[in-house]
Protein backbone atom coordinates (compact mmCIF):
# COMPACT_ATOMS: atom_id res chain seq x y z
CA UNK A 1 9.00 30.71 -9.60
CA UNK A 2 8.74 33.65 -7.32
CA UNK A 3 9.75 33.38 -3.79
CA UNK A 4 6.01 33.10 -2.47
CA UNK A 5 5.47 30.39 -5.25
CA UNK A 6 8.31 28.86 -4.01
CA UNK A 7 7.70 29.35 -0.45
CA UNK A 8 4.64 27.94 -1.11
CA UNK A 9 5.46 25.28 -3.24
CA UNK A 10 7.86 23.60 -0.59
CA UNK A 11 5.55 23.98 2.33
CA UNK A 12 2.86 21.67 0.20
CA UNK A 13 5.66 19.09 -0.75
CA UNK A 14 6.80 18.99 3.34
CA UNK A 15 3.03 19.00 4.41
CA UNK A 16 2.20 15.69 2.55
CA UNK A 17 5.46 14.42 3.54
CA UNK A 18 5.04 14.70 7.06
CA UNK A 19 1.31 13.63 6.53
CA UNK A 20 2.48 10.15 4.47
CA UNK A 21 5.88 10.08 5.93
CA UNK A 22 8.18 8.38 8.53
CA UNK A 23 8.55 4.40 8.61
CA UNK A 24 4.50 3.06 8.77
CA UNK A 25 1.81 5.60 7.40
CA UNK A 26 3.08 5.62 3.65
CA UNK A 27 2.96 1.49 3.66
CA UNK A 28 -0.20 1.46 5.44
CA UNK A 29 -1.33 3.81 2.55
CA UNK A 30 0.12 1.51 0.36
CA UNK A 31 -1.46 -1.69 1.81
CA UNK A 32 -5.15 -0.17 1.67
CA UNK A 33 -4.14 0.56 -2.04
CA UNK A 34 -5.12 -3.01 -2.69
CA UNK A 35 -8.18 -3.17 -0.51
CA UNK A 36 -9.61 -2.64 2.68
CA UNK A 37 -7.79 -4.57 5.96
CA UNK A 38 -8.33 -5.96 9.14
CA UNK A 39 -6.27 -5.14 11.35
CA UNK A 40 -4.23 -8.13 11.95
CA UNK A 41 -3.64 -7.99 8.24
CA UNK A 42 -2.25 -4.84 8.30
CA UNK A 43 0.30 -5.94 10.73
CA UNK A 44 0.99 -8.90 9.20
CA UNK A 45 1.88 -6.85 5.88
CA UNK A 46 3.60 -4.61 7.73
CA UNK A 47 5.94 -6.78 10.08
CA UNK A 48 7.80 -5.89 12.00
CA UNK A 49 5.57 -3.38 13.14
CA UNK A 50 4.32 -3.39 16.86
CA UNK A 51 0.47 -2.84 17.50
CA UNK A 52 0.90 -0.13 19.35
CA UNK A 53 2.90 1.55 16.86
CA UNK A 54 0.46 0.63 14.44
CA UNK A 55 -2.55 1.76 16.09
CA UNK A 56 -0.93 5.39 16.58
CA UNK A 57 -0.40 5.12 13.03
CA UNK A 58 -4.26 4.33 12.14
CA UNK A 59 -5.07 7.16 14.56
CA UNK A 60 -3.12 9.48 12.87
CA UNK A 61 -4.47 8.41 9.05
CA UNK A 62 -7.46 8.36 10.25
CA UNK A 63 -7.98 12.04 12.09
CA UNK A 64 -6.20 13.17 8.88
CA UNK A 65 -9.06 11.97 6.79
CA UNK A 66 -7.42 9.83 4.87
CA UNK A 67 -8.71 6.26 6.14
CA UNK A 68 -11.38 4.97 7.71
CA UNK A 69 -12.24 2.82 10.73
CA UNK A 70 -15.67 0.28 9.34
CA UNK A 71 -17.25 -1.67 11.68
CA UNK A 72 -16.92 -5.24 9.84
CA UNK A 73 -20.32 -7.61 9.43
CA UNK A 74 -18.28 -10.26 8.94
CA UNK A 75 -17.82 -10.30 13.12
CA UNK A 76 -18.74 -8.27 15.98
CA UNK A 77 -15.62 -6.48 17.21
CA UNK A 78 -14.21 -6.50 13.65
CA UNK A 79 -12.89 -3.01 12.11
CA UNK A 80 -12.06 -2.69 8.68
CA UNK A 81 -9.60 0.20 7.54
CA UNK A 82 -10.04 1.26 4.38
CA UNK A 83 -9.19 4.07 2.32
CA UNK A 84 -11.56 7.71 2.37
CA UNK A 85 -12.98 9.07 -0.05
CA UNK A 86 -10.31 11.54 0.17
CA UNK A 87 -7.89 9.14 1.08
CA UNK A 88 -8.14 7.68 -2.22
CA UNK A 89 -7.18 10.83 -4.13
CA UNK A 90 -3.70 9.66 -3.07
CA UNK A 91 -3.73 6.25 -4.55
CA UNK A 92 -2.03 7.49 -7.48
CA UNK A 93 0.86 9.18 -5.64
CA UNK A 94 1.32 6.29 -3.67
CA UNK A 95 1.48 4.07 -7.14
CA UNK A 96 3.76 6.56 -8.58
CA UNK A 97 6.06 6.68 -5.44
CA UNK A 98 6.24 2.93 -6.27
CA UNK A 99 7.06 3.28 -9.70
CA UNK A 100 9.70 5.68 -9.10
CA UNK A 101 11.10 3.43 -6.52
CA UNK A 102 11.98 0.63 -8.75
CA UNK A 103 13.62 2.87 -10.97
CA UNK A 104 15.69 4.59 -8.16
CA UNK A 105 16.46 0.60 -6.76
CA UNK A 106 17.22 -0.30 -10.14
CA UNK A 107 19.70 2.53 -10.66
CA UNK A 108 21.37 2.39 -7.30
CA UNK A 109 21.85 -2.00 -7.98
CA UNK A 110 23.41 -0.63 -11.08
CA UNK A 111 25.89 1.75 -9.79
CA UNK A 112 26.74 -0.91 -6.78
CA UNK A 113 27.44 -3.44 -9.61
CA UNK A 114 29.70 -0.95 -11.65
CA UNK A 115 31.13 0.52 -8.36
């Protein structure tokens, strides 16, 4: 890889890790993987978060295109987050983060055991 590819290559990787990192956005990514939430179910999945953590968080996602704020039927004042369009492009990063994470868990347990 030339040093432009490269350049380039590890500005992309850092871009969607700040975009998807730090403690909350890539498990609220993760949660919305399964299907849309309300709010409260978000922060119940995602305990101990705070809600004003979490509503930076959904802020954040959300300017970034990558979820969406619904206004529920089921009640009046009810939003529904939800994946975007776009968002959902990164479903299967997000499920192959997770796959790769029990295999990293798995070999760390290992190497603890042997230690």
């Amino acid at each position: 890889m030339k040093d432009k590819a490269k350049h380039i290559f590890h500005r992309d990787v850092q871009d969607v890790l700040d975009l998807i990192g730090g403690r909350w956005r890539g498990a609220i990514m993760a949660s919305l993987c399964n299907s849309p939430k309300r709010f409260l179910q978000l922060k119940e999945d995602l305990a101990p978060v705070t809600s004003k953590v979490l509503i930076k968080e959904l802020r954040y996602l959300e300017q970034n295109k990558l979820i969406n704020a619904l206004r529920s039927t089921e009640a009046e004042n009810s939003v529904v987050y939800a994946h975007s369009e776009h968002g959902k492009s990164c479903a299967p990063v997000i499920i192959h983060l997770h796959d790769w994470a029990k295999r990293h868990r798995e070999v760390m347990l290992k190497a603890i055991k042997e230690g």
